[in-house]
PDB file of N, CA and C in Angstrom:
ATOM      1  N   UNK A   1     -11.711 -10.070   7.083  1.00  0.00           N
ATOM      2  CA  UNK A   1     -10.989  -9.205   6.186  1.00  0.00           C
ATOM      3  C   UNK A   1     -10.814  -7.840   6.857  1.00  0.00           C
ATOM      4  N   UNK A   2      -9.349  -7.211   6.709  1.00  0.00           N
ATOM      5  CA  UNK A   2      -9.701  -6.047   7.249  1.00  0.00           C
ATOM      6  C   UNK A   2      -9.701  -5.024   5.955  1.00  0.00           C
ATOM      7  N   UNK A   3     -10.112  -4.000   6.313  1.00  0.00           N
ATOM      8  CA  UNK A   3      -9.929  -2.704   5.349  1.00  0.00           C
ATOM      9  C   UNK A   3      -9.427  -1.572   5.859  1.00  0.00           C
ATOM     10  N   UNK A   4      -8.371  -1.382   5.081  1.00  0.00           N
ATOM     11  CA  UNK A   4      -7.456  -0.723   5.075  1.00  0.00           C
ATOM     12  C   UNK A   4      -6.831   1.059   4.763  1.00  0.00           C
ATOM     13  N   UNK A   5      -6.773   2.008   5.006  1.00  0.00           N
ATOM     14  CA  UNK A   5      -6.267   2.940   4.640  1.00  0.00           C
ATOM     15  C   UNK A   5      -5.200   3.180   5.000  1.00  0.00           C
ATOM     16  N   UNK A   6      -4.260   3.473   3.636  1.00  0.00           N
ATOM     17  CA  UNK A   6      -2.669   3.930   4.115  1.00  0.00           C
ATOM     18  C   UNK A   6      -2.447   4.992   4.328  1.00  0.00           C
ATOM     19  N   UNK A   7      -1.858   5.618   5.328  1.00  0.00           N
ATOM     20  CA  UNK A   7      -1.581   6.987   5.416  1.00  0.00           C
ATOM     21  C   UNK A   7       0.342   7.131   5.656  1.00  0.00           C
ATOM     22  N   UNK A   8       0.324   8.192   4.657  1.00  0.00           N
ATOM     23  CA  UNK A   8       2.027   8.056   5.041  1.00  0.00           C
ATOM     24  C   UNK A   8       2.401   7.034   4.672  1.00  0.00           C
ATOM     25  N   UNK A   9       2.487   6.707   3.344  1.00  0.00           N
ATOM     26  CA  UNK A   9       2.569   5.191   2.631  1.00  0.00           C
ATOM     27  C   UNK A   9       3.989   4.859   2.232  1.00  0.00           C
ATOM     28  N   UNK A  10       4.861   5.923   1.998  1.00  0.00           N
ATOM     29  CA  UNK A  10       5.995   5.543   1.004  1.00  0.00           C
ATOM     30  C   UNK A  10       5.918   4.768  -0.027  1.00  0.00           C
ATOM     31  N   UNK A  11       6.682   3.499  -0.220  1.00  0.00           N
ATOM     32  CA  UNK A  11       6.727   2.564  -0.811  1.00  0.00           C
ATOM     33  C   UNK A  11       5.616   1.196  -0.519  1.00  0.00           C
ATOM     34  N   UNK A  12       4.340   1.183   0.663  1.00  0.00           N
ATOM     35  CA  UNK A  12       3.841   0.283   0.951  1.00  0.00           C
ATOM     36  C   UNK A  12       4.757  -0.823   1.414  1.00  0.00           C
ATOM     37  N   UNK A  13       5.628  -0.654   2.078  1.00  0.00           N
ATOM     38  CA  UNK A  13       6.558  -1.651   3.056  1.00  0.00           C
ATOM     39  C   UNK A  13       5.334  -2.391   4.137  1.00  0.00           C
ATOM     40  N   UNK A  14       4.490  -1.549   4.363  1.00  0.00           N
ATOM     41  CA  UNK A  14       3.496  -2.560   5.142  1.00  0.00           C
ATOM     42  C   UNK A  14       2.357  -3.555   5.075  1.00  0.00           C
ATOM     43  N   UNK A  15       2.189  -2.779   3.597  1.00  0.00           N
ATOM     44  CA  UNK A  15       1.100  -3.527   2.698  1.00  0.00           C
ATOM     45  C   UNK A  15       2.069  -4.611   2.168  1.00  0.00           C
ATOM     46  N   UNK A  16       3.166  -4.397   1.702  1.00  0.00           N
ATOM     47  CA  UNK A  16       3.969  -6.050   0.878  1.00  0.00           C
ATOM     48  C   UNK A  16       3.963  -7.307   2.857  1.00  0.00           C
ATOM     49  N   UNK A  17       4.295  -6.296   3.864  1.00  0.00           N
ATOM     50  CA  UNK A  17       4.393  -7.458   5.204  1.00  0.00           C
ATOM     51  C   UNK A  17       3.029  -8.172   5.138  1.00  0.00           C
ATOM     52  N   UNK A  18       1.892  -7.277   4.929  1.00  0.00           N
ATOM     53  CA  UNK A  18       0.454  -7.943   5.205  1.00  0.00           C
ATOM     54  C   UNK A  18       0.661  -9.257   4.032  1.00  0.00           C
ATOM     55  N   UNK A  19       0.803  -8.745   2.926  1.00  0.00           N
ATOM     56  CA  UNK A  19       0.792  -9.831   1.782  1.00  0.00           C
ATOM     57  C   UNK A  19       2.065 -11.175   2.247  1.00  0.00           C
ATOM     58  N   UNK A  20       2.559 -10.714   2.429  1.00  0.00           N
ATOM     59  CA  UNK A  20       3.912 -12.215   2.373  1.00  0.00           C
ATOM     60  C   UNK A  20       3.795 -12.791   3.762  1.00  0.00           C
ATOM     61  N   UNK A  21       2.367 -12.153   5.036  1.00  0.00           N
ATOM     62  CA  UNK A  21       1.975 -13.286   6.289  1.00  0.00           C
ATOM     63  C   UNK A  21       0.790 -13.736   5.810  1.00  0.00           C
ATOM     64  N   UNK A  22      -0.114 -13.412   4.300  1.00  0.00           N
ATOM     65  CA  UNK A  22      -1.307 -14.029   4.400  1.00  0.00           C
ATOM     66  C   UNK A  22      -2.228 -13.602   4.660  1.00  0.00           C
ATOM     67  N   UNK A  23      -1.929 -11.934   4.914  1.00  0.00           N
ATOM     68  CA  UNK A  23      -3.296 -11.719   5.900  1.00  0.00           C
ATOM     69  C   UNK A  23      -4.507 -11.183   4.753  1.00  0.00           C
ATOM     70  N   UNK A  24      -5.588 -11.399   4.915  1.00  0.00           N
ATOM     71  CA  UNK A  24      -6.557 -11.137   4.257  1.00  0.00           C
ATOM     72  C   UNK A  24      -7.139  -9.331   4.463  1.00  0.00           C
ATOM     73  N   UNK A  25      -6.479  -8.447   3.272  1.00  0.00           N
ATOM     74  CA  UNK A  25      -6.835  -7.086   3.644  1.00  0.00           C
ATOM     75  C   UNK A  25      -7.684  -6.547   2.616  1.00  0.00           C
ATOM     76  N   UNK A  26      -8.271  -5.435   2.490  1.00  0.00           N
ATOM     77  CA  UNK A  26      -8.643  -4.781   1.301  1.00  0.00           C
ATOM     78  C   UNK A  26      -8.296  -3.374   1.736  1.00  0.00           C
ATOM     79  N   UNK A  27      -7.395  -2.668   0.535  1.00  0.00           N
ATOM     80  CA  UNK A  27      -6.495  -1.310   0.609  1.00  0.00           C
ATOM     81  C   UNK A  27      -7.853   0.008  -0.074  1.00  0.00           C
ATOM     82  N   UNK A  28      -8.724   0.480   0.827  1.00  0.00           N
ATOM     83  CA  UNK A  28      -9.452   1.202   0.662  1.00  0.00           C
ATOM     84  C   UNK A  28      -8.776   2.679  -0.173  1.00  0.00           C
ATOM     85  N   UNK A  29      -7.489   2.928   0.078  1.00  0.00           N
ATOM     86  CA  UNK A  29      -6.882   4.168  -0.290  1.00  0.00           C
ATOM     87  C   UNK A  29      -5.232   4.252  -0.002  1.00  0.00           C
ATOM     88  N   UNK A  30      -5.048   4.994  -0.783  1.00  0.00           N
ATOM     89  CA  UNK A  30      -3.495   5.100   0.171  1.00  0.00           C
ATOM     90  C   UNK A  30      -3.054   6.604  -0.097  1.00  0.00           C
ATOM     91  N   UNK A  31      -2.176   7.177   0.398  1.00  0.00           N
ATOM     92  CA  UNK A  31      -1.898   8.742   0.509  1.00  0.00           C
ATOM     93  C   UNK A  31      -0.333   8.730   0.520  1.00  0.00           C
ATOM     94  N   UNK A  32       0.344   9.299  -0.310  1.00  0.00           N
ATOM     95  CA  UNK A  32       1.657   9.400   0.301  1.00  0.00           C
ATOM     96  C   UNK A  32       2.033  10.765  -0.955  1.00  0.00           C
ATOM     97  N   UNK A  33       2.846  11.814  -0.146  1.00  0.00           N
ATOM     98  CA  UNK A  33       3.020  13.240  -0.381  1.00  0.00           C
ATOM     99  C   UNK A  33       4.438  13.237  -1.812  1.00  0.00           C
ATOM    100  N   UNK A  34       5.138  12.506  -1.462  1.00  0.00           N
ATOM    101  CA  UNK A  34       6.359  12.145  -2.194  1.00  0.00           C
ATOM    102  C   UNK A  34       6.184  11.387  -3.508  1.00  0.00           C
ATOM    103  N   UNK A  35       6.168  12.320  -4.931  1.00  0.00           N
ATOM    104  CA  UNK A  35       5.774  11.658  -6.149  1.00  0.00           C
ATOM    105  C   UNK A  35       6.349  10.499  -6.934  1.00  0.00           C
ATOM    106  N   UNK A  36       7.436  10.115  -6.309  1.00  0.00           N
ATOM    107  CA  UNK A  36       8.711   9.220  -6.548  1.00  0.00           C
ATOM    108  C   UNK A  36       8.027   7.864  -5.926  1.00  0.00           C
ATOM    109  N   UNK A  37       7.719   8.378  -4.413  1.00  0.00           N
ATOM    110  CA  UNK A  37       7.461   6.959  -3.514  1.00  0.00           C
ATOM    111  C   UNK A  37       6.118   6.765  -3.858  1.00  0.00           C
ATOM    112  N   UNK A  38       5.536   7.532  -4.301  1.00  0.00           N
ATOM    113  CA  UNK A  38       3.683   7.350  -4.593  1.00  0.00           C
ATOM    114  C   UNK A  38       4.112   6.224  -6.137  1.00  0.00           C
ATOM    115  N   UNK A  39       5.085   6.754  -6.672  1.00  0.00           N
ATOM    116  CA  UNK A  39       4.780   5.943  -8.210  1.00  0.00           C
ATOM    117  C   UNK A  39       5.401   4.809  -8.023  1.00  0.00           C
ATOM    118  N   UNK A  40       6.201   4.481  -7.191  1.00  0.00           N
ATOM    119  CA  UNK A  40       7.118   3.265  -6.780  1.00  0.00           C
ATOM    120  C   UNK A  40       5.900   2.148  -5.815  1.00  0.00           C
ATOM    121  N   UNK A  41       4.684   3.276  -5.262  1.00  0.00           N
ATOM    122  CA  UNK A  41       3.688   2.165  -4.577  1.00  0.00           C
ATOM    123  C   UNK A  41       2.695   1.543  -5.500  1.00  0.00           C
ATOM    124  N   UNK A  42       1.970   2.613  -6.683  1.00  0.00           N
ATOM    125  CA  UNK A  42       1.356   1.984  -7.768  1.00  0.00           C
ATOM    126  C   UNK A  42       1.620   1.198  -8.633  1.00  0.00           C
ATOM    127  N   UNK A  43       3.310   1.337  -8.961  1.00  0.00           N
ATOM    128  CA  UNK A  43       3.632   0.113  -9.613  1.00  0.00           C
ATOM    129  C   UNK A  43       4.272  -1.481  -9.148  1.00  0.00           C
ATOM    130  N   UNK A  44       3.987  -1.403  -7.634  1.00  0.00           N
ATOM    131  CA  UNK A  44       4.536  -2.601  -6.619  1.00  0.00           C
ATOM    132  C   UNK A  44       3.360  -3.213  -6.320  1.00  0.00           C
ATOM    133  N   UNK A  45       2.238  -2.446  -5.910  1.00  0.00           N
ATOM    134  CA  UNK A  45       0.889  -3.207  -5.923  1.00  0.00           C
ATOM    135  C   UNK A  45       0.061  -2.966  -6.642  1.00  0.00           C
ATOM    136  N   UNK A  46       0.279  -2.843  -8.145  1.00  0.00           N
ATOM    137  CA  UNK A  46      -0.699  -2.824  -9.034  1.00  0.00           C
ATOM    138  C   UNK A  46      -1.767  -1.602  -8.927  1.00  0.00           C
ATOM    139  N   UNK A  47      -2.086  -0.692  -8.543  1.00  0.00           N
ATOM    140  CA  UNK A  47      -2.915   0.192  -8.715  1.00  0.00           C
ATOM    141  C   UNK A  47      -2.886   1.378  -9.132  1.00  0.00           C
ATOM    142  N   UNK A  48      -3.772   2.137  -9.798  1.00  0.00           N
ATOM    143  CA  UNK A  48      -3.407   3.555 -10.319  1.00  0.00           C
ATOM    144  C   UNK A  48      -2.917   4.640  -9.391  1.00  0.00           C
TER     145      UNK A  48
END
């Protein structure tokens, strides 16, 4: 498993690639500055 921190996240475009090859991750955090793309990442992968 890896574990994960996003930095500079946008939309999690890299976290949906990890998910749709399978790969086994756990998303320790994620950071992204832009309040639009931060709320567009919590509601794409489920988290607050």
């Amino acid at each position: 498993m890896i574990k994960m921190l996003s930095l500079f996240s946008g939309i999690g475009a890299f976290e949906k690639a990890l998910e749709n090859l399978k790969v086994d991750y756990q998303l320790v955090n994620y950071c992204e500055i832009d309040k639009f793309a931060s709320y567009a990442y919590s509601v794409m992968h489920g988290i607050s």
